[in-house]
N, C-alpha and C. Protein backbone atom coordinates (compact mmCIF):
# COMPACT_ATOMS: atom_id res chain seq x y z
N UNK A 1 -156.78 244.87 99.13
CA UNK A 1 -158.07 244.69 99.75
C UNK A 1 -158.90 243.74 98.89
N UNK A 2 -159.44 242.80 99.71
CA UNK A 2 -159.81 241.91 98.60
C UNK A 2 -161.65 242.04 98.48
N UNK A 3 -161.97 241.63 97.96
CA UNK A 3 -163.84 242.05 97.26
C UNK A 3 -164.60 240.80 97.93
N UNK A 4 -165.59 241.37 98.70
CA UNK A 4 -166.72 240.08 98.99
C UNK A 4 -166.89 238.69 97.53
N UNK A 5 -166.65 237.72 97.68
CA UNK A 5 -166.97 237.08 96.71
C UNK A 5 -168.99 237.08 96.63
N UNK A 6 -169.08 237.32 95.42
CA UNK A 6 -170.80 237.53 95.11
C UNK A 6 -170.55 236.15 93.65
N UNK A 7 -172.27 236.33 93.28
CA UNK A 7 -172.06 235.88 91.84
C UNK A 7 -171.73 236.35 90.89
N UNK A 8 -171.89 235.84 89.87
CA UNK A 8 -171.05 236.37 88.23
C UNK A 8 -172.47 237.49 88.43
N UNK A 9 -173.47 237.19 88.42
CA UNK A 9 -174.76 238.98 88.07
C UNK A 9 -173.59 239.78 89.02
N UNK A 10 -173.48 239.54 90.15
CA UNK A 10 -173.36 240.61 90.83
C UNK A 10 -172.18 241.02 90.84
N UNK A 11 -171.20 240.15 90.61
CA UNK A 11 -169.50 240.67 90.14
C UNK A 11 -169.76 242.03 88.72
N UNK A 12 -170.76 241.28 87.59
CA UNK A 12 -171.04 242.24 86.36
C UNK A 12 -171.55 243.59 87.09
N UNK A 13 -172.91 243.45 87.61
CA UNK A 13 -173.15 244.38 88.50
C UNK A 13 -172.55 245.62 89.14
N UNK A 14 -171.52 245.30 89.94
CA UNK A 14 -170.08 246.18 90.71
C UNK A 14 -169.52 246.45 89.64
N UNK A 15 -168.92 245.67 88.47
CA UNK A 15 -168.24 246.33 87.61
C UNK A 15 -168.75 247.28 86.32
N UNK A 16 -169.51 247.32 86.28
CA UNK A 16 -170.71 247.91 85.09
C UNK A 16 -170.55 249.44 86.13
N UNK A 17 -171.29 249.22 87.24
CA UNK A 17 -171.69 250.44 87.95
C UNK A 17 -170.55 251.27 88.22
N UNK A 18 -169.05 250.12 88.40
CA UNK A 18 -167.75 251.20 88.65
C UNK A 18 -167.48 251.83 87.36
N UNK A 19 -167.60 250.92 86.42
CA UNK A 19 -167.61 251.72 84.80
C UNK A 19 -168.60 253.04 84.43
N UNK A 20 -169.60 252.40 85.27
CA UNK A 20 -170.74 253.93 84.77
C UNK A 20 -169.84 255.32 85.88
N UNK A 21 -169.50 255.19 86.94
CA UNK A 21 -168.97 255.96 87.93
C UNK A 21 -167.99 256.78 87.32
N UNK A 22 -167.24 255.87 86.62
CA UNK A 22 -165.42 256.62 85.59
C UNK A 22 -166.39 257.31 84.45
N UNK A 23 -167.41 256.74 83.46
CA UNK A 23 -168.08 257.79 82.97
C UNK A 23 -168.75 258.87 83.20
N UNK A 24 -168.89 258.79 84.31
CA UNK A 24 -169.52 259.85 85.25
C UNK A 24 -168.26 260.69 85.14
N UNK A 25 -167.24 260.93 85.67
CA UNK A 25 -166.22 261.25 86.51
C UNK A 25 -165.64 261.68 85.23
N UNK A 26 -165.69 261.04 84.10
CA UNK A 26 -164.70 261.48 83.15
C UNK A 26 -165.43 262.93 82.55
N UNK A 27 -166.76 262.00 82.13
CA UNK A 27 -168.16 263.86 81.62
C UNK A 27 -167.97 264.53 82.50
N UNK A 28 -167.90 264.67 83.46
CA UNK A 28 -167.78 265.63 84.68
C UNK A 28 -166.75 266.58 84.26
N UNK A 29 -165.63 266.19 84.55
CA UNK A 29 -163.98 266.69 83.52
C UNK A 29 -163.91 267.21 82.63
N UNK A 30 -164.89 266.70 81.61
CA UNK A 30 -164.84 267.46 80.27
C UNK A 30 -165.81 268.70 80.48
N UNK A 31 -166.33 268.78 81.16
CA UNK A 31 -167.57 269.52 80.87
C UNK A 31 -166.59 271.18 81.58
N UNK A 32 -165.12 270.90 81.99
CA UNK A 32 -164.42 272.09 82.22
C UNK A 32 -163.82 273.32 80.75
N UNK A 33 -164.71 272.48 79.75
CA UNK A 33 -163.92 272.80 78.34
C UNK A 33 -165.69 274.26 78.31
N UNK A 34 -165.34 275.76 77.79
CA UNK A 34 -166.27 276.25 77.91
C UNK A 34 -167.22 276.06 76.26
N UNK A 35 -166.36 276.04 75.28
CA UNK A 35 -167.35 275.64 74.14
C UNK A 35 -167.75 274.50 74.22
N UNK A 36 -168.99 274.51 74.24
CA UNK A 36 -169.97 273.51 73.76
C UNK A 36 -169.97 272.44 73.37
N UNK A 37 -169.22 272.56 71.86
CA UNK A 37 -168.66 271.50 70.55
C UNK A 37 -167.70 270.75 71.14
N UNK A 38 -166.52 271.71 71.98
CA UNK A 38 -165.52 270.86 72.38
C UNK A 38 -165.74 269.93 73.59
N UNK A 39 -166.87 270.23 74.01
CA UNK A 39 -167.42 269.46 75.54
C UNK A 39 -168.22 268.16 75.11
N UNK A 40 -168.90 268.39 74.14
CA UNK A 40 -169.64 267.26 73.45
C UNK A 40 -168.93 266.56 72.63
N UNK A 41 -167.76 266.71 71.77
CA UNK A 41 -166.45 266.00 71.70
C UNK A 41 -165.93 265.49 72.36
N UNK A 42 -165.32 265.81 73.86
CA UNK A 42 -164.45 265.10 74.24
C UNK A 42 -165.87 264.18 75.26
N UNK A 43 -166.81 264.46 75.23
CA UNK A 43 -167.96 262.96 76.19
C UNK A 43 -168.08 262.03 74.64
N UNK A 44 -168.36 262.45 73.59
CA UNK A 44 -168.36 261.23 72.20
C UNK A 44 -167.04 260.34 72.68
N UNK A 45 -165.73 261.06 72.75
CA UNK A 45 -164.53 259.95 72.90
C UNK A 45 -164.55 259.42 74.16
N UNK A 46 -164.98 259.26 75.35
CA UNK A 46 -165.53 259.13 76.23
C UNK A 46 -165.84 257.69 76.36
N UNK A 47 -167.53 257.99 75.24
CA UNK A 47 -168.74 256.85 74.98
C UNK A 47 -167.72 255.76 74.12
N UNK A 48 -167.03 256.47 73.32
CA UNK A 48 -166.43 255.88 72.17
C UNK A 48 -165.10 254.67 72.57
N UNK A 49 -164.84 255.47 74.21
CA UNK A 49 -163.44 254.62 74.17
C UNK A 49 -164.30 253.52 75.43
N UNK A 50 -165.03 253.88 76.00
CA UNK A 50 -166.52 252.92 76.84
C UNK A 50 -166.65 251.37 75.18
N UNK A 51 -166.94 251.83 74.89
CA UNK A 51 -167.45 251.15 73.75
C UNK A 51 -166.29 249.89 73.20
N UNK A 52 -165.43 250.72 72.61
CA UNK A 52 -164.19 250.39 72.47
C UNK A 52 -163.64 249.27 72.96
N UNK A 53 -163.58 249.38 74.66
CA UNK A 53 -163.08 248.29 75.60
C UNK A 53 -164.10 247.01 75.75
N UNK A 54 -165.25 247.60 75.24
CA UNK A 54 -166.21 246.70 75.88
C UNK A 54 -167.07 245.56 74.62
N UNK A 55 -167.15 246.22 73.27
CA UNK A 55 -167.08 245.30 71.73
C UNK A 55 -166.75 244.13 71.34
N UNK A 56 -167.16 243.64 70.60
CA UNK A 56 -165.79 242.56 70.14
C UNK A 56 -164.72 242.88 69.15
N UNK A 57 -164.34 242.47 69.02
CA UNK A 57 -163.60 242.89 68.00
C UNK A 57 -164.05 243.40 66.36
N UNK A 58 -164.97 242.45 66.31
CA UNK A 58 -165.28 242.72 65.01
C UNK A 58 -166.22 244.16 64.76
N UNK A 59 -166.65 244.50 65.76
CA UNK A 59 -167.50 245.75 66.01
C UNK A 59 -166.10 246.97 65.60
N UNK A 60 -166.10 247.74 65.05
CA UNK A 60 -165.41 248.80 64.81
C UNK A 60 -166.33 250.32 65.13
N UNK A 61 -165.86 250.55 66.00
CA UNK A 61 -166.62 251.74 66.89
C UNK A 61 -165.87 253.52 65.90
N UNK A 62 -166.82 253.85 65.15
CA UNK A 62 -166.56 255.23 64.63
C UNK A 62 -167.36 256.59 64.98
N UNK A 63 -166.40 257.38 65.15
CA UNK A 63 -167.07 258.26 65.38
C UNK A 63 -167.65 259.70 64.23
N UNK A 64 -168.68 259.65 64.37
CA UNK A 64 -169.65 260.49 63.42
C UNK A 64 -169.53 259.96 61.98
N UNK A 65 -170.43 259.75 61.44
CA UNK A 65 -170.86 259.27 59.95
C UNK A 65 -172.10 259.80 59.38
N UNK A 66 -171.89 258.70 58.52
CA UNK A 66 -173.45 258.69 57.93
C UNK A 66 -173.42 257.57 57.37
N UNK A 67 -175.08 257.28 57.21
CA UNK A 67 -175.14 255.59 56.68
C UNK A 67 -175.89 255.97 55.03
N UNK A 68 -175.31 254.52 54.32
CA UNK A 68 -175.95 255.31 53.07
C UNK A 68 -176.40 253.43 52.77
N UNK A 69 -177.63 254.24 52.11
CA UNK A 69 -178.17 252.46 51.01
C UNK A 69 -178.28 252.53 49.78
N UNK A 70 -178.45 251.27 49.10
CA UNK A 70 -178.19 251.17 47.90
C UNK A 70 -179.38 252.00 46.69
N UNK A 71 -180.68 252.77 47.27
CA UNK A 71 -181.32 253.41 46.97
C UNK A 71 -180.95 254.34 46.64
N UNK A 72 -179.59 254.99 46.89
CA UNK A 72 -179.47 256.30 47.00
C UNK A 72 -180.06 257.44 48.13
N UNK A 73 -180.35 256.52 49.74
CA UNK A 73 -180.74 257.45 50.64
C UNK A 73 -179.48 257.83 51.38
N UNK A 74 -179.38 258.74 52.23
CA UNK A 74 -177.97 259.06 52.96
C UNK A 74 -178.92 259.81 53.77
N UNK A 75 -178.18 259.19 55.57
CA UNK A 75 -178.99 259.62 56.86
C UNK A 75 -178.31 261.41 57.06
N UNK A 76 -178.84 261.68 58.37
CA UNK A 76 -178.00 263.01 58.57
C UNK A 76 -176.62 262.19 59.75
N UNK A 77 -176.15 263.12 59.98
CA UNK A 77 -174.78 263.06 60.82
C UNK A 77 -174.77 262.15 62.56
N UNK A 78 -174.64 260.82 62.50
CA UNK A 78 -174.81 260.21 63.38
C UNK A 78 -173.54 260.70 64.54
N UNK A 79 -173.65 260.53 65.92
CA UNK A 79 -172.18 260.83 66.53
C UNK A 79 -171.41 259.53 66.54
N UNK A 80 -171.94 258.99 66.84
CA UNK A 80 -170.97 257.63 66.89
C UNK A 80 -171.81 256.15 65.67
N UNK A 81 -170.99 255.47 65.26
CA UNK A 81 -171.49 254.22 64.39
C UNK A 81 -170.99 253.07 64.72
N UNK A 82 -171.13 252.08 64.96
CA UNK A 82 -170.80 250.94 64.91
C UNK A 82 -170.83 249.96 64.09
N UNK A 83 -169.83 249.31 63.21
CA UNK A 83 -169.66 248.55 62.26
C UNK A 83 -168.99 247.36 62.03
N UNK A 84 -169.43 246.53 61.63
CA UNK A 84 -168.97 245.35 61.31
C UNK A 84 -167.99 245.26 60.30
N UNK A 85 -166.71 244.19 60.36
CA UNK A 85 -165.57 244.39 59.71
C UNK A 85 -165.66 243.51 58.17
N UNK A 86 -167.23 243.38 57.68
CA UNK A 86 -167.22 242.91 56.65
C UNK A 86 -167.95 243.58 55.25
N UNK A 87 -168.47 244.68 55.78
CA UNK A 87 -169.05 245.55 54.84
C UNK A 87 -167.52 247.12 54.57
N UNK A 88 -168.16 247.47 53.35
CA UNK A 88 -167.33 248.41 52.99
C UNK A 88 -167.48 249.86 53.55
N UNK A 89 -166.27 250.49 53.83
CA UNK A 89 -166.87 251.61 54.40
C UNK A 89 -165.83 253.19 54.11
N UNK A 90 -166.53 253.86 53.83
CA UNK A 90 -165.94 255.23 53.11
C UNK A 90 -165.21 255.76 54.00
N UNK A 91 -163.82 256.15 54.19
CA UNK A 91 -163.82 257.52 55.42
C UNK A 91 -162.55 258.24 55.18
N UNK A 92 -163.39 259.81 55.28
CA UNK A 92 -162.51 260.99 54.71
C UNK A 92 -161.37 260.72 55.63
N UNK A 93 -160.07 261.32 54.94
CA UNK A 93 -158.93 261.12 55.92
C UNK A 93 -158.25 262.87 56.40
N UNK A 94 -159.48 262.96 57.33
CA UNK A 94 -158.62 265.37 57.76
C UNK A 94 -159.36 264.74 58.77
N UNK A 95 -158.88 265.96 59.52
CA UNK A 95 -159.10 265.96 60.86
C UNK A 95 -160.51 265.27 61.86
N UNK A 96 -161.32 265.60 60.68
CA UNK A 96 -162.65 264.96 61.13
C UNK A 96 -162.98 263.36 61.14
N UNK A 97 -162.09 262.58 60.07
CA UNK A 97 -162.50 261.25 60.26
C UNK A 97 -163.42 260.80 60.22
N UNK A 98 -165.05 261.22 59.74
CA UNK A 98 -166.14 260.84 59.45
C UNK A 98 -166.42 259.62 58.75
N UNK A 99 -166.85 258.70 58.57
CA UNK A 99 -167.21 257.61 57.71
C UNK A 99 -168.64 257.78 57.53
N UNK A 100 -168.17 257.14 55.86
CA UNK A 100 -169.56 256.89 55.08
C UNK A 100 -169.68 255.03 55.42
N UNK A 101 -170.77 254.62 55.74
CA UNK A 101 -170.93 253.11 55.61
C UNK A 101 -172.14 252.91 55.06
N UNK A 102 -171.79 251.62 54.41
CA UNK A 102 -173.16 250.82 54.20
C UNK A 102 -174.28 250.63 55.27
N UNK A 103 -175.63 250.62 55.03
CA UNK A 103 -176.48 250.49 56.23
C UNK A 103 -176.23 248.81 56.63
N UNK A 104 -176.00 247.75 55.13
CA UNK A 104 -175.74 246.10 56.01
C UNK A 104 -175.05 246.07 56.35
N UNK A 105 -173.74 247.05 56.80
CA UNK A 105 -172.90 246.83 57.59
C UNK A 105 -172.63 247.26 59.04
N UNK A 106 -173.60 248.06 59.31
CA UNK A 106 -174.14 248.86 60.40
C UNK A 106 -175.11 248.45 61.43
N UNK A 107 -173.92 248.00 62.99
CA UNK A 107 -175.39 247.20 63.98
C UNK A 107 -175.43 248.56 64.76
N UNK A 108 -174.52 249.61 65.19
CA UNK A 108 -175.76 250.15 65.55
C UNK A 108 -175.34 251.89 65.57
N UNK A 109 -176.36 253.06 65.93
CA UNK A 109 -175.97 254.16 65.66
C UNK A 109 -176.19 254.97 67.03
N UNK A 110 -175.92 255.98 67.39
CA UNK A 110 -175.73 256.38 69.06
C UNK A 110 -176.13 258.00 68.60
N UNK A 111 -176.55 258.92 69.29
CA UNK A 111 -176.88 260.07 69.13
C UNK A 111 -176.36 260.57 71.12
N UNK A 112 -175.39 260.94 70.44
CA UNK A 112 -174.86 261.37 72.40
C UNK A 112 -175.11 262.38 72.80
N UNK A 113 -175.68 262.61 73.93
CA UNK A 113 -175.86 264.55 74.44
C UNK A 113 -175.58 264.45 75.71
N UNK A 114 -175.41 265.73 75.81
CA UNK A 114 -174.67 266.19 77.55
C UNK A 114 -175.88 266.21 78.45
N UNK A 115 -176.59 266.65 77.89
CA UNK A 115 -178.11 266.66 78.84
C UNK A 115 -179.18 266.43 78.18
N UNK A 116 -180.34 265.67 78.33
CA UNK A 116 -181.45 265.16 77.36
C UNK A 116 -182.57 265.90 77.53
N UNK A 117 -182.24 266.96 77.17
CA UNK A 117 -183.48 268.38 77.20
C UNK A 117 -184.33 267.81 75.89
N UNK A 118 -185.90 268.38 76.31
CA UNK A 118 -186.75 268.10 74.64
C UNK A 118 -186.22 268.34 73.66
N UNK A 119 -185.58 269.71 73.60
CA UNK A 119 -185.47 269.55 71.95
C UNK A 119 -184.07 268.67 71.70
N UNK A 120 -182.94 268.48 72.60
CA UNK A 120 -182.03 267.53 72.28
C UNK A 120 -182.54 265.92 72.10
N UNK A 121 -183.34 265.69 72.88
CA UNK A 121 -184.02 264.24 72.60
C UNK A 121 -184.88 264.69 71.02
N UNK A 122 -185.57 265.70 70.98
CA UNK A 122 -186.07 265.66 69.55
C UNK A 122 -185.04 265.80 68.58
N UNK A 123 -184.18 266.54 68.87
CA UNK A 123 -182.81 266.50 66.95
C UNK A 123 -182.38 265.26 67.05
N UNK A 124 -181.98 264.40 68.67
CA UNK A 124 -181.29 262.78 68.69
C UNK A 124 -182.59 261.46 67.45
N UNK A 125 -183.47 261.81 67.65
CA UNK A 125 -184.62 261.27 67.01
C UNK A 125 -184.71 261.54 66.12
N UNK A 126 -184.80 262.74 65.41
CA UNK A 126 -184.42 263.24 63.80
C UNK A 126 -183.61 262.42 63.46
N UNK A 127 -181.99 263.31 63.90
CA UNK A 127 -180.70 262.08 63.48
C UNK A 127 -181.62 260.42 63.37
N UNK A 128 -181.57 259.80 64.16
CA UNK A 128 -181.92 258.33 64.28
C UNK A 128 -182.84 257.90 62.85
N UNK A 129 -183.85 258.67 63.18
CA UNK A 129 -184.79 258.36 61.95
C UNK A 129 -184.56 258.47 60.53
N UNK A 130 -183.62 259.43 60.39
CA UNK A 130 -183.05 259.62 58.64
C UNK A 130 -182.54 258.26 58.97
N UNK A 131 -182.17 257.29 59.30
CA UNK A 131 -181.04 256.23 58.78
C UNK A 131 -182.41 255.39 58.13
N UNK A 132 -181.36 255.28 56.68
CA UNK A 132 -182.64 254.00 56.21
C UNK A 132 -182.67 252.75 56.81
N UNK A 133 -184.21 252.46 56.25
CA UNK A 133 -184.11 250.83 56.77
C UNK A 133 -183.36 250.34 55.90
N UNK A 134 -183.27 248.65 56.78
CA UNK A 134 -182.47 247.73 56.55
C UNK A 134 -183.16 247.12 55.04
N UNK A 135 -183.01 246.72 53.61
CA UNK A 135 -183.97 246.26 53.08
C UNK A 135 -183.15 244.76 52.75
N UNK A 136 -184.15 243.82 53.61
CA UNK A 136 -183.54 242.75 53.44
C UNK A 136 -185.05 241.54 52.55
N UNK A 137 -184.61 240.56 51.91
CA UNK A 137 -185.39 240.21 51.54
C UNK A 137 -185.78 238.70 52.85
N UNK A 138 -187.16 237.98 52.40
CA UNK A 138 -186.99 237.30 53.58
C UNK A 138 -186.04 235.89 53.51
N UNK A 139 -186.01 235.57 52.23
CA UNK A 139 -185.28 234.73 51.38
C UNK A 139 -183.70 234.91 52.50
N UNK A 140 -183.29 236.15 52.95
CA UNK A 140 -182.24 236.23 53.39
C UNK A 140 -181.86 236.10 54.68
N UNK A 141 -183.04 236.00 55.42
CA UNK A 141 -183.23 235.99 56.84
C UNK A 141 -183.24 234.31 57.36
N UNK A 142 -182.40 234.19 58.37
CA UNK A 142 -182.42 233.01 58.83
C UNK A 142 -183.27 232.50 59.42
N UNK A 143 -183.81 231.24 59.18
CA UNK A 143 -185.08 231.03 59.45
C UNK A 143 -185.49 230.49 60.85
N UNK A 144 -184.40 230.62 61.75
CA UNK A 144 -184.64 230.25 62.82
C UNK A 144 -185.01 231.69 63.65
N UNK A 145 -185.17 232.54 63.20
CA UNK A 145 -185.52 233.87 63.41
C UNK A 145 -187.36 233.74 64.10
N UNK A 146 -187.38 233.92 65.27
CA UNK A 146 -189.13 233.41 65.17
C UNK A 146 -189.67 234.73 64.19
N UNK A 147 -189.21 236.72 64.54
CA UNK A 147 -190.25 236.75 63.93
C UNK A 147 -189.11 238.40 63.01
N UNK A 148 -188.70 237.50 61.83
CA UNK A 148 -187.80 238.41 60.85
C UNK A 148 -188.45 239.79 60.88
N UNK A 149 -189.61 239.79 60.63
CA UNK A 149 -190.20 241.47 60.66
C UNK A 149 -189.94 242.43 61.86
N UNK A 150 -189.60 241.93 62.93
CA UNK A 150 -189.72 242.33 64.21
C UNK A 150 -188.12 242.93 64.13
N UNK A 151 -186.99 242.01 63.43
CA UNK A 151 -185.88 242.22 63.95
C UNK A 151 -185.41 243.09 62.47
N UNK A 152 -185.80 243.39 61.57
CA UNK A 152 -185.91 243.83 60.38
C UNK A 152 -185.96 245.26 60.70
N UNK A 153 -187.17 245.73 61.46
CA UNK A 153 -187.41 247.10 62.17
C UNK A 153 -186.48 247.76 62.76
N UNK A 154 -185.62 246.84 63.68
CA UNK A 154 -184.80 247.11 64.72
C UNK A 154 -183.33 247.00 64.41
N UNK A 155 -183.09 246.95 63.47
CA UNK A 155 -181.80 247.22 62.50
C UNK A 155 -181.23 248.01 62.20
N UNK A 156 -180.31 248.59 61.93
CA UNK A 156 -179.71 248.48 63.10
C UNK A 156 -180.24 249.43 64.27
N UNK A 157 -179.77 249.00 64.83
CA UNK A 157 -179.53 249.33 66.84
C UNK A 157 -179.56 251.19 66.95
N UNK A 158 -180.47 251.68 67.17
CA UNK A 158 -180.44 253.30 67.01
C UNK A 158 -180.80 253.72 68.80
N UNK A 159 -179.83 254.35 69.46
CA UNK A 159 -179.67 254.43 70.41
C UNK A 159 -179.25 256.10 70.81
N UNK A 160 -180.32 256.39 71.48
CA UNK A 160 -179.83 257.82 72.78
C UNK A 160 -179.16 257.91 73.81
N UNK A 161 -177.86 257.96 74.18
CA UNK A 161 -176.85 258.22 75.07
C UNK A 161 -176.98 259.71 75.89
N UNK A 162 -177.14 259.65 76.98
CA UNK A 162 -176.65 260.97 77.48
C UNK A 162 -176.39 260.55 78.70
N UNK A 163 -175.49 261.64 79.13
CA UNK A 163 -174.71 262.06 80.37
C UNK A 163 -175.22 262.42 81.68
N UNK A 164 -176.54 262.80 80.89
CA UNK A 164 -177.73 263.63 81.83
C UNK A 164 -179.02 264.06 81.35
N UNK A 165 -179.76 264.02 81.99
CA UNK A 165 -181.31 264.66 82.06
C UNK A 165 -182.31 264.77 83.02
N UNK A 166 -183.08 264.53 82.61
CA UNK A 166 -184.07 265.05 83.65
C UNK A 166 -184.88 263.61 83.86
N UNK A 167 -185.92 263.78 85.01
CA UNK A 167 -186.73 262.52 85.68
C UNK A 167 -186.57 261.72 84.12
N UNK A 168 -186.97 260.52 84.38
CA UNK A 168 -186.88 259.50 83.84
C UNK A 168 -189.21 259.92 82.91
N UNK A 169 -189.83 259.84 84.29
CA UNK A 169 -191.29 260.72 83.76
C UNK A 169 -191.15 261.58 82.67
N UNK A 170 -190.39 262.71 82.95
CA UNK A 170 -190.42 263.92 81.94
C UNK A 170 -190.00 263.39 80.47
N UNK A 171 -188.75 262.50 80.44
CA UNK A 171 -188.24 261.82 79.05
C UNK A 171 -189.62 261.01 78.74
N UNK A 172 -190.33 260.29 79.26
CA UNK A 172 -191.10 259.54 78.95
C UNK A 172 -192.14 260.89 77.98
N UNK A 173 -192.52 261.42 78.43
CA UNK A 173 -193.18 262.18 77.65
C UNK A 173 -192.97 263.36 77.26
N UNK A 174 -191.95 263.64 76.86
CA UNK A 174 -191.48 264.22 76.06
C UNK A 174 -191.46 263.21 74.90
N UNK A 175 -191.00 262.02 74.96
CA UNK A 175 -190.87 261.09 73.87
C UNK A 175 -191.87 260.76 73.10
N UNK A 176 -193.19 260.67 74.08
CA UNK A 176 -194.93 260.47 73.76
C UNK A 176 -194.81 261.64 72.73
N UNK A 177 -194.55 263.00 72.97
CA UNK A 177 -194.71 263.95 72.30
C UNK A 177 -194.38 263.65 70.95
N UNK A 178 -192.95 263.44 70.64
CA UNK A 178 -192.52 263.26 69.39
C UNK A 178 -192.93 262.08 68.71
N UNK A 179 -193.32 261.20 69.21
CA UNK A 179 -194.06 260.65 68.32
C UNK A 179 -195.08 260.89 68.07
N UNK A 180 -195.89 261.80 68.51
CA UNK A 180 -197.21 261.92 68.28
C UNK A 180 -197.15 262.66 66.59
């Protein structure tokens, strides 16, 4: 059966949305597992193998870490990390597979949940916020950067994943909340 020809948006479009559908379909599946831990495990490998296909190469997609800087700060327990294949990076070798990484080697960090209830959006935000900043000097920043402070902040990439929640309104403020 062959596909309406559309444009490249809308070819991405159909295929993004059939991808979100198999993630749908796959959390759905897992969510037949009755512990908890093991349900929120198998949606991390899920996000993780989403990720995976979709990276470049040089992105190395891990699951659960922690980021550490040269200060001596260390974040709490991220679910998933994403890393670049030029910084150094620690990782226990048992069953868990956790990595320690450098924060300059780190574009971005994911906090995944099955459903984005307040207090799960509030511990995903905890997690997020222990990761130190990036401390870069400006000397190091490329100067075609219009505005280094801006992208300095946003370093790496700290991101809430879920499967599910509630109105899109209610997250909104619930979120107002925690920052307040």
């Amino acid at each position: 059966m062959s596909r309406i020809q559309h444009n490249v948006y809308e070819n991405l479009a159909i295929y993004f949305q059939d991808e979100a559908d198999i993630l749908d379909l796959r959390a759905s599946k897992a969510s037949i597992f009755q512990n908890k831990p093991d349900t929120g495990d198998k949606r991390e490998n899920i996000l993780a193998d989403f990720l995976n296909r979709h990276l470049p190469d040089r992105c190395k997609v891990n699951k659960g870490g922690y980021i550490i800087d040269s200060y001596n700060n260390e974040s709490r327990q991220t679910d998933i990390v994403i890393t670049n294949d030029l910084s150094l990076q620690f990782k226990e070798y048992h069953e868990l597979e956790k990595v320690f990484t450098c924060i300059e080697g780190c574009y971005a960090l994911i906090s995944v949940k099955s459903y984005l209830s307040k207090g799960e959006l509030f511990d995903a935000l905890d997690n997020l916020y222990s990761i130190p900043r990036l401390k870069l000097k400006r000397s190091q920043i490329s100067p075609t950067i219009e505005d280094p402070n801006n992208i300095l902040e946003e370093m790496p990439c700290r991101i809430v994943f879920a499967f599910d929640g509630p109105e899109i309104e209610t997250t909104k403020i619930n979120l107002a909340e925690h920052q307040q």
